[in-house]
PDB file of N, CA and C in Angstrom:
ATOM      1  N   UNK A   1     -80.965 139.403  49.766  1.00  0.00           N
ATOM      2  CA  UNK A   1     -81.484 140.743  49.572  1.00  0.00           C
ATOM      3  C   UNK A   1     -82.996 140.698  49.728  1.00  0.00           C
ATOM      4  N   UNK A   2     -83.734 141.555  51.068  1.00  0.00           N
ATOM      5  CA  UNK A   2     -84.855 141.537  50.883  1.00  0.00           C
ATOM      6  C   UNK A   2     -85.896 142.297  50.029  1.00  0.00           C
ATOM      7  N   UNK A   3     -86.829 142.465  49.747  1.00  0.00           N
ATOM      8  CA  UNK A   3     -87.668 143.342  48.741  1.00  0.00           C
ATOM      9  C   UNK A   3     -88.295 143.772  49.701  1.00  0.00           C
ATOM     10  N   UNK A   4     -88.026 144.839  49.669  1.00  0.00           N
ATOM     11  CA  UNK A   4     -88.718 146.038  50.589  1.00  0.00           C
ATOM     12  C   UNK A   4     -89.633 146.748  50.273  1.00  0.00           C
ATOM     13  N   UNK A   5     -89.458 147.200  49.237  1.00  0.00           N
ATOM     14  CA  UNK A   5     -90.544 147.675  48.200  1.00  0.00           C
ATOM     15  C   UNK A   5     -91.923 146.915  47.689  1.00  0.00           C
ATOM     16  N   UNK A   6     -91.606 145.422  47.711  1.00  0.00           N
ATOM     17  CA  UNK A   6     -92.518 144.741  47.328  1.00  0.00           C
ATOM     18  C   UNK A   6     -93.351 144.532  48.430  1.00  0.00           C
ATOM     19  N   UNK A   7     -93.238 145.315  49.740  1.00  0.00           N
ATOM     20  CA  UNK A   7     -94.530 144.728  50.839  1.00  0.00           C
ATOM     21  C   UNK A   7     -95.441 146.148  50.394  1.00  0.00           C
ATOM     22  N   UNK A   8     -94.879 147.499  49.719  1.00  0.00           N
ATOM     23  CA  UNK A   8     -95.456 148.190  50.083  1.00  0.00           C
ATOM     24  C   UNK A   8     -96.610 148.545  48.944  1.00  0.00           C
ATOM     25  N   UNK A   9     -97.618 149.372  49.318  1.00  0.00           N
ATOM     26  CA  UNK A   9     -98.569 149.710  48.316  1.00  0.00           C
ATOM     27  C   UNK A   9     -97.755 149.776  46.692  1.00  0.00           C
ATOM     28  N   UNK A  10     -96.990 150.586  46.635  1.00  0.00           N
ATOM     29  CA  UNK A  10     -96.599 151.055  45.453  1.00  0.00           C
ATOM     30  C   UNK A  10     -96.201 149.617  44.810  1.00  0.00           C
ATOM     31  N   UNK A  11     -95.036 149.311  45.637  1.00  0.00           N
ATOM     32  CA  UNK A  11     -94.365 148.417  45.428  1.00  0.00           C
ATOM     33  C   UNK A  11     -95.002 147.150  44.340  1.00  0.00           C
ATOM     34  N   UNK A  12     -96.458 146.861  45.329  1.00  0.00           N
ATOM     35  CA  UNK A  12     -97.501 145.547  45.093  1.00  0.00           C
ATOM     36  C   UNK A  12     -98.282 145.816  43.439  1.00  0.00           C
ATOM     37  N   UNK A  13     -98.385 146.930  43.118  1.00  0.00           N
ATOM     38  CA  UNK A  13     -99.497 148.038  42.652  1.00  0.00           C
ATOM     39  C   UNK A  13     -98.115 147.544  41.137  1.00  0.00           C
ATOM     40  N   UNK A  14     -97.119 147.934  41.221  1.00  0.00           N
ATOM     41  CA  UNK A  14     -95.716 148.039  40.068  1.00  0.00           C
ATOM     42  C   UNK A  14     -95.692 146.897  40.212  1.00  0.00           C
ATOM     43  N   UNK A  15     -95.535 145.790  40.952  1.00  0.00           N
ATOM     44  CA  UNK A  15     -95.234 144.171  40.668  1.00  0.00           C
ATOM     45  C   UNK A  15     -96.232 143.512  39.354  1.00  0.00           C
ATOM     46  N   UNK A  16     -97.573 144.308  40.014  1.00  0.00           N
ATOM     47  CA  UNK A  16     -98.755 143.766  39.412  1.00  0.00           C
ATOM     48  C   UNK A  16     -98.881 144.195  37.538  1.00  0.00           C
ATOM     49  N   UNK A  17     -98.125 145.876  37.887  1.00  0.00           N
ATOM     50  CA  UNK A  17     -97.661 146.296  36.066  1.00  0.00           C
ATOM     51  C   UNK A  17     -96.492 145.549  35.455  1.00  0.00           C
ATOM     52  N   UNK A  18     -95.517 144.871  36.189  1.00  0.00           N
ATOM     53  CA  UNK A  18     -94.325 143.934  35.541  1.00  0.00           C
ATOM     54  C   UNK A  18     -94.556 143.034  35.530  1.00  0.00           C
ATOM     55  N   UNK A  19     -95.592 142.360  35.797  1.00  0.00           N
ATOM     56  CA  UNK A  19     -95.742 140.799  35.673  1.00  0.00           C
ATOM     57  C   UNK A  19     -95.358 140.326  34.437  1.00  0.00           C
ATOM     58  N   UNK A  20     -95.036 139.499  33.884  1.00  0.00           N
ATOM     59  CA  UNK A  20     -94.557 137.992  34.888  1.00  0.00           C
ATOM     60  C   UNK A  20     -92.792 138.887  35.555  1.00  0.00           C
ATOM     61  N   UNK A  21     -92.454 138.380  36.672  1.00  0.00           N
ATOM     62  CA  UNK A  21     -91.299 138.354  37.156  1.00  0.00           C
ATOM     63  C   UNK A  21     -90.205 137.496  37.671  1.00  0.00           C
ATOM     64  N   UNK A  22     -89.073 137.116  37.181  1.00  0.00           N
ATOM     65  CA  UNK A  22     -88.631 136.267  37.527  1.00  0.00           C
ATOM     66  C   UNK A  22     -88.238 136.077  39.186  1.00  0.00           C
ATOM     67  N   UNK A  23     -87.894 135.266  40.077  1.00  0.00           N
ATOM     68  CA  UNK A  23     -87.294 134.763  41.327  1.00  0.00           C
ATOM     69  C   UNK A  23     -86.570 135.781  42.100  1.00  0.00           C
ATOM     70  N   UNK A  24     -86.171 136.139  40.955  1.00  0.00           N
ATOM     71  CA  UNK A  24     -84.987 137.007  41.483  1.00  0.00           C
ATOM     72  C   UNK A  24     -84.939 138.611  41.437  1.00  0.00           C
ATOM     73  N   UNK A  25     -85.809 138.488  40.959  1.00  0.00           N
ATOM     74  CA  UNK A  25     -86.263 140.185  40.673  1.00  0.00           C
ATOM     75  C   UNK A  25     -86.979 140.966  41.967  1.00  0.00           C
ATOM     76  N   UNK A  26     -85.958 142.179  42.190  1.00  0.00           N
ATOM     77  CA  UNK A  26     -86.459 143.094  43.207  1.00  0.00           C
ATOM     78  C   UNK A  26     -86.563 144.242  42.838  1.00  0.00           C
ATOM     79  N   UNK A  27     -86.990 144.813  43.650  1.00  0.00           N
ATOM     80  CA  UNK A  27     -87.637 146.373  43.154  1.00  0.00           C
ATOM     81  C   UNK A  27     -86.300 147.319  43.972  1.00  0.00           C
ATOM     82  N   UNK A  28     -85.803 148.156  43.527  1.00  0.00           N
ATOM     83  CA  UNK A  28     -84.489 148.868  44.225  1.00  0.00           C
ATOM     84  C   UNK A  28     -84.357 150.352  43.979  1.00  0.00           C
ATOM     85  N   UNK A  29     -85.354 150.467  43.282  1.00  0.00           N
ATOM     86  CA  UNK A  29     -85.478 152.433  43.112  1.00  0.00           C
ATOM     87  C   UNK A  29     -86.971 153.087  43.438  1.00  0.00           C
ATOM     88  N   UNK A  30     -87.545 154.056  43.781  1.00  0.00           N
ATOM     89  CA  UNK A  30     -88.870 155.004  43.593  1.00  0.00           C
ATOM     90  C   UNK A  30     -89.034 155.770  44.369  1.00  0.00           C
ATOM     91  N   UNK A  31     -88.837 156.504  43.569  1.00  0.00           N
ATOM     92  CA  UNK A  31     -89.885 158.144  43.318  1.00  0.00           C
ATOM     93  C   UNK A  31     -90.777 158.805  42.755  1.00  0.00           C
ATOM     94  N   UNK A  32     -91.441 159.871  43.331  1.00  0.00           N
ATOM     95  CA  UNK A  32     -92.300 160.535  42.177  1.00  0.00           C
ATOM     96  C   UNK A  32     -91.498 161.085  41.405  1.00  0.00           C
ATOM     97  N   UNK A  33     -92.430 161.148  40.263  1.00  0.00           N
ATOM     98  CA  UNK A  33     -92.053 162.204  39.134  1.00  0.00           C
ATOM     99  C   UNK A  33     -92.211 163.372  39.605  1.00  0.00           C
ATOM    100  N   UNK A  34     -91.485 164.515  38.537  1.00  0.00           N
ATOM    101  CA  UNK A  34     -91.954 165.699  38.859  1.00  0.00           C
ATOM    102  C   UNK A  34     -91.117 166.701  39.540  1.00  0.00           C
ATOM    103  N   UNK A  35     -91.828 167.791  39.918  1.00  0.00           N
ATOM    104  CA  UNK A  35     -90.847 168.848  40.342  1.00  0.00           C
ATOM    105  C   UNK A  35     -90.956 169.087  41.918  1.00  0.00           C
ATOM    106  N   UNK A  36     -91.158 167.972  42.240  1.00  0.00           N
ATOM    107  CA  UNK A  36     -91.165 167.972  43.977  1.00  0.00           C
ATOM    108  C   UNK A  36     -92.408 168.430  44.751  1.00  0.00           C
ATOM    109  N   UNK A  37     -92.754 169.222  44.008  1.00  0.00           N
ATOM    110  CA  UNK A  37     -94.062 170.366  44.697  1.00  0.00           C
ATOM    111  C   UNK A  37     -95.912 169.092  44.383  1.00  0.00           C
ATOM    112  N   UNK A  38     -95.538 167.928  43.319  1.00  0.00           N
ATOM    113  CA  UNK A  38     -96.712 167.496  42.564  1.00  0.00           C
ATOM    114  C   UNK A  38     -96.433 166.110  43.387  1.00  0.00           C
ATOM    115  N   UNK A  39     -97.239 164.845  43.633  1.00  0.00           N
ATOM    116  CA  UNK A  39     -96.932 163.819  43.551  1.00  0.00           C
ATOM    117  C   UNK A  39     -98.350 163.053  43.155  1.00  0.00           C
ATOM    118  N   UNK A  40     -97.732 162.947  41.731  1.00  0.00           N
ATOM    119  CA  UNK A  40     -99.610 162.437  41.026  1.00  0.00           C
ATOM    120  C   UNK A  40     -98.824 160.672  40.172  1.00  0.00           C
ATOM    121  N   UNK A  41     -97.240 161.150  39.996  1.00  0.00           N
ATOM    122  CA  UNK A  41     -97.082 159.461  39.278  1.00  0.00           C
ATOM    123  C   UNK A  41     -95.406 159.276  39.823  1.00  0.00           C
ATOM    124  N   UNK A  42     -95.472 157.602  40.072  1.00  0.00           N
ATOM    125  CA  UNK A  42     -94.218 157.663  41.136  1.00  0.00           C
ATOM    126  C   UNK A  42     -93.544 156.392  40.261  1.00  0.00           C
ATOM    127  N   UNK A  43     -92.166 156.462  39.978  1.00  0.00           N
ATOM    128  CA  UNK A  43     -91.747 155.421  38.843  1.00  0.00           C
ATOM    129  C   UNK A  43     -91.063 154.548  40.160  1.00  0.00           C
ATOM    130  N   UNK A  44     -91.498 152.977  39.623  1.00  0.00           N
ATOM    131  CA  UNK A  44     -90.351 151.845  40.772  1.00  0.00           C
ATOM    132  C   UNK A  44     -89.839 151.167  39.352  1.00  0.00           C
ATOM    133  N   UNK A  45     -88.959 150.946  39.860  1.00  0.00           N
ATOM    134  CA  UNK A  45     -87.893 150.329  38.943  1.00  0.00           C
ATOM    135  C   UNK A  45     -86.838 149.133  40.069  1.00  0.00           C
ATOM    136  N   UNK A  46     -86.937 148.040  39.470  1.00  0.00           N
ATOM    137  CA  UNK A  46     -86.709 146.946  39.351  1.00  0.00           C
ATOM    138  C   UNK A  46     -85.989 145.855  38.670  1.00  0.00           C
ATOM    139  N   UNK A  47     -85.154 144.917  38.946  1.00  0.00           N
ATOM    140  CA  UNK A  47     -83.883 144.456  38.364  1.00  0.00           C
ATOM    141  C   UNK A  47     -84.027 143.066  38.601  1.00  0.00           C
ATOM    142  N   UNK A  48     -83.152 142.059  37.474  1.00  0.00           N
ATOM    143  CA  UNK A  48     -83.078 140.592  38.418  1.00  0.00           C
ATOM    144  C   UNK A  48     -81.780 141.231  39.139  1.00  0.00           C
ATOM    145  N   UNK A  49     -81.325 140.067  39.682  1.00  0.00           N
ATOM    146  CA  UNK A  49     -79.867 140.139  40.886  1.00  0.00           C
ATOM    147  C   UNK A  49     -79.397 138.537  40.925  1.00  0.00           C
ATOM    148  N   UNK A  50     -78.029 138.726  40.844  1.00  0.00           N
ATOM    149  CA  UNK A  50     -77.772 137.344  41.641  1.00  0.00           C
ATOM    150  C   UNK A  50     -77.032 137.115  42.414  1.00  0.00           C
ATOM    151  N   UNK A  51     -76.506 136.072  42.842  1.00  0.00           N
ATOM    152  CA  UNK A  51     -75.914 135.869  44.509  1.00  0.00           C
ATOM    153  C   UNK A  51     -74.443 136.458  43.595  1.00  0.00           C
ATOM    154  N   UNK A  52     -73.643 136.630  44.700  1.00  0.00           N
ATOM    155  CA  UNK A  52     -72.429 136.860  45.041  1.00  0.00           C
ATOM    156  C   UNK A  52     -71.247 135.866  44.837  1.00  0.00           C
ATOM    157  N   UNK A  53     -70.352 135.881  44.224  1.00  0.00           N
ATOM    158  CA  UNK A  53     -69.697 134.183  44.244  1.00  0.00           C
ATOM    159  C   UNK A  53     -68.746 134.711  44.941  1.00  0.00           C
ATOM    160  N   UNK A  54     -68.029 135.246  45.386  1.00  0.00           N
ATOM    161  CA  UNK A  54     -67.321 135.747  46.883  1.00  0.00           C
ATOM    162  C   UNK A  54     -67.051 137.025  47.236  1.00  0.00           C
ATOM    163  N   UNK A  55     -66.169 136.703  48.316  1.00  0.00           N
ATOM    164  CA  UNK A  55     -66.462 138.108  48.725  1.00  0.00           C
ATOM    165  C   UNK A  55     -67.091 138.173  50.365  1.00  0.00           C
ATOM    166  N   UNK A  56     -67.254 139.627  51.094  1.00  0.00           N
ATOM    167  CA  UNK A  56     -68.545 139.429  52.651  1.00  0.00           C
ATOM    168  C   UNK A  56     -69.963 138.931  51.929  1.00  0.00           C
ATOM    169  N   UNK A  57     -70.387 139.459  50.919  1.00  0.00           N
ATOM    170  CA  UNK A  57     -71.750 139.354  50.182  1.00  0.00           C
ATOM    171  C   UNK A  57     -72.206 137.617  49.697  1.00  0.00           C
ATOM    172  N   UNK A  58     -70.967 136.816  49.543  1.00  0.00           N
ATOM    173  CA  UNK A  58     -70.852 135.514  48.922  1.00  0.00           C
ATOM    174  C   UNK A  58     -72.064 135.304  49.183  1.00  0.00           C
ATOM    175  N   UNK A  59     -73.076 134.644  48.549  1.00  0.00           N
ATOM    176  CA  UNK A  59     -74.265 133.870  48.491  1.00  0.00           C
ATOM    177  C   UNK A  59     -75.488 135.159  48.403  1.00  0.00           C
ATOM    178  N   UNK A  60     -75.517 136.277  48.249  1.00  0.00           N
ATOM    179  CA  UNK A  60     -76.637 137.011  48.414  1.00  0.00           C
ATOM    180  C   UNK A  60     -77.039 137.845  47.353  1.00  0.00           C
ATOM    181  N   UNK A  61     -78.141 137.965  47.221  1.00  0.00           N
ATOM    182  CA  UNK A  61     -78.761 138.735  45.916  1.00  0.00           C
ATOM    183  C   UNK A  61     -78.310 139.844  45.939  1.00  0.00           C
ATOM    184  N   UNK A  62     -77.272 140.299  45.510  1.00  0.00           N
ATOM    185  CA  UNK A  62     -76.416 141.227  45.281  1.00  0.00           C
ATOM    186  C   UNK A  62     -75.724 141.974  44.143  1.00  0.00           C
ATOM    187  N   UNK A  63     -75.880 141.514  43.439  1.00  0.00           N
ATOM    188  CA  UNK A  63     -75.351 142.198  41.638  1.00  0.00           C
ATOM    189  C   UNK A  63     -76.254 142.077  41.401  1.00  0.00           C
ATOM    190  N   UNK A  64     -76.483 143.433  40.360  1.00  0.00           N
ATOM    191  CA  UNK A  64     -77.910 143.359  39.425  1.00  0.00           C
ATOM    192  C   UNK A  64     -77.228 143.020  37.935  1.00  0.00           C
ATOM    193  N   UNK A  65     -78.508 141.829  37.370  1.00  0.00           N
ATOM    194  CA  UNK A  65     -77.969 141.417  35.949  1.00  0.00           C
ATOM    195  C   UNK A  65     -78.122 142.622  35.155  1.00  0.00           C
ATOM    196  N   UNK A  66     -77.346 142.816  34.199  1.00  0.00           N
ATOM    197  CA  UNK A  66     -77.298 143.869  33.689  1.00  0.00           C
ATOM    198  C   UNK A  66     -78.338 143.379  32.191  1.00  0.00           C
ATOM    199  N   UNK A  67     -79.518 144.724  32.181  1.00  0.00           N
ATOM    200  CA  UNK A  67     -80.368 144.567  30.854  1.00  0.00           C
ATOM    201  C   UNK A  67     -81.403 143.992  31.527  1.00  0.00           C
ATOM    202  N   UNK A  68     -81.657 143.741  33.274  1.00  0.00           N
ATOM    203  CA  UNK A  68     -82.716 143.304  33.557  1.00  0.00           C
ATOM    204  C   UNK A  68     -83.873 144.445  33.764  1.00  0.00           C
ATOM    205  N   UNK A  69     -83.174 145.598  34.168  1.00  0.00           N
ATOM    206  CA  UNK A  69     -84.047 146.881  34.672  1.00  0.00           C
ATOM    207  C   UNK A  69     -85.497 146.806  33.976  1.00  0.00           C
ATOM    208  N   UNK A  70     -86.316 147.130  34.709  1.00  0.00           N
ATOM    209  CA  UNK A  70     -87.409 147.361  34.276  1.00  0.00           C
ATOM    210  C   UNK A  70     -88.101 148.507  35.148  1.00  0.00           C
ATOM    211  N   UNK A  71     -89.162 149.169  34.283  1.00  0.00           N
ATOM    212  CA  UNK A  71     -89.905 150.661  35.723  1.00  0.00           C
ATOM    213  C   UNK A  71     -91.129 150.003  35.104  1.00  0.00           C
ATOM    214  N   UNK A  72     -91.741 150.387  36.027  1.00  0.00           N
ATOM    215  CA  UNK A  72     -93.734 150.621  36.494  1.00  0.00           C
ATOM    216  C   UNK A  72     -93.902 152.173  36.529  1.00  0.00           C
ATOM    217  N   UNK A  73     -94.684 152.743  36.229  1.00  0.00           N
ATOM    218  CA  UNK A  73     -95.145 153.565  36.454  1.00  0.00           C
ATOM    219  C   UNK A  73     -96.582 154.047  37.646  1.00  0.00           C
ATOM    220  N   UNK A  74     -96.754 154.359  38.725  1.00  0.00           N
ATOM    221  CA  UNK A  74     -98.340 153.843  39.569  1.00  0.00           C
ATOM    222  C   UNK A  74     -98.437 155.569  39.514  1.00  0.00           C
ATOM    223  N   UNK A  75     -99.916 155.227  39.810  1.00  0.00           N
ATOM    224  CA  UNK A  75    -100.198 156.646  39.901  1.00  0.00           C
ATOM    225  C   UNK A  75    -100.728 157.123  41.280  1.00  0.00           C
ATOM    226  N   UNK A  76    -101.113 158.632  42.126  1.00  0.00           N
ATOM    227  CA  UNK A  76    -101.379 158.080  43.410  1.00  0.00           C
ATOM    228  C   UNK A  76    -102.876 157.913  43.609  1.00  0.00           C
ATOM    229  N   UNK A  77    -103.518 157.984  42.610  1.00  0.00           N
ATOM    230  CA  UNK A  77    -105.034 157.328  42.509  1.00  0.00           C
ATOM    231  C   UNK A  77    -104.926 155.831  43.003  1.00  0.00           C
ATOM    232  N   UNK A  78    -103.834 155.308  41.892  1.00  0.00           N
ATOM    233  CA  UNK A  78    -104.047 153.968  41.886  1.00  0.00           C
ATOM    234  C   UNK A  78    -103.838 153.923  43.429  1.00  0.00           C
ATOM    235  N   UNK A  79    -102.698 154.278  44.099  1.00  0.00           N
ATOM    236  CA  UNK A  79    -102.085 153.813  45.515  1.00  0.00           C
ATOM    237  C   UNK A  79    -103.440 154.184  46.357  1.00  0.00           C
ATOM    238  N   UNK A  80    -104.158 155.383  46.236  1.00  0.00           N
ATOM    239  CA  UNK A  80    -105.510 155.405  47.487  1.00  0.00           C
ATOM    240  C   UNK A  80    -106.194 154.525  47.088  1.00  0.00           C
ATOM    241  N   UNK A  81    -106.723 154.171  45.904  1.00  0.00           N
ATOM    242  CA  UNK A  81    -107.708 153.210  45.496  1.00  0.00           C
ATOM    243  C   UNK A  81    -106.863 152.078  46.369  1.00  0.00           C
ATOM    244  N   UNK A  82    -106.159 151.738  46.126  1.00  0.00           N
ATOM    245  CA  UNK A  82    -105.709 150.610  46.590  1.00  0.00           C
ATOM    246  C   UNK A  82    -105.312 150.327  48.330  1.00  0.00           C
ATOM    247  N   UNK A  83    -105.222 151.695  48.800  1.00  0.00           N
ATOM    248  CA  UNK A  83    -105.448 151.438  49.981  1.00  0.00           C
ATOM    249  C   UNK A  83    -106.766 151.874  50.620  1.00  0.00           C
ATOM    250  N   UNK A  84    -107.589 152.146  49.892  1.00  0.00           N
ATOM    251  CA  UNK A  84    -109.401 152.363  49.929  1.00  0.00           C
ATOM    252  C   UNK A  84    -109.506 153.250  50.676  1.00  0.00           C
ATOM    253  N   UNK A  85    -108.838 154.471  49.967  1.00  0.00           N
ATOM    254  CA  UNK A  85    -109.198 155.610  50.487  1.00  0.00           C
ATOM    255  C   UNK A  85    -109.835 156.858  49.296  1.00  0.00           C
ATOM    256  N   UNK A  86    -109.856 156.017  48.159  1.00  0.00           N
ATOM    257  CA  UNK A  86    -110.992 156.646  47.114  1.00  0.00           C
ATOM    258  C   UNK A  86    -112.245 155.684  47.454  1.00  0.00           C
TER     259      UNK A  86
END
């Protein structure tokens, strides 16, 4: 399972609010908050996972451990700051 989330601004920005993270932990949800019309704070939420013991999936980060969930909260200050556009 790749982390897709983790190349991106938000993604990097929420890794950096969950630290420490284990191996196995990917990021698998985000959105903004809000009523669609605002986008000022965007929640990622994030899980460990582990491989598959059979199955097509056998060997791949594929079940999320359950009780691993965790959210970040970023805001989109933080995301321009961070892509240096404040």
């Amino acid at each position: 399972m790749d982390d897709v989330f983790a190349e991106t601004t938000y993604g990097k920005l929420a890794l950096k609010k969950l630290a420490p993270v284990r191996p196995n932990f990917r990021l698998y949800c985000a959105g903004w908050l809000g009523d669609g019309m605002q986008r000022d704070v965007m929640d990622v939420t994030g899980a460990e996972f582990r491989e598959a013991k059979c199955g097509p999936r056998k060997g791949q980060l594929c079940i999320l451990v359950p009780g691993t969930q965790r959210t970040a909260y970023v805001t989109a200050n933080e995301i321009a700051a961070a892509e240096g556009e404040v």
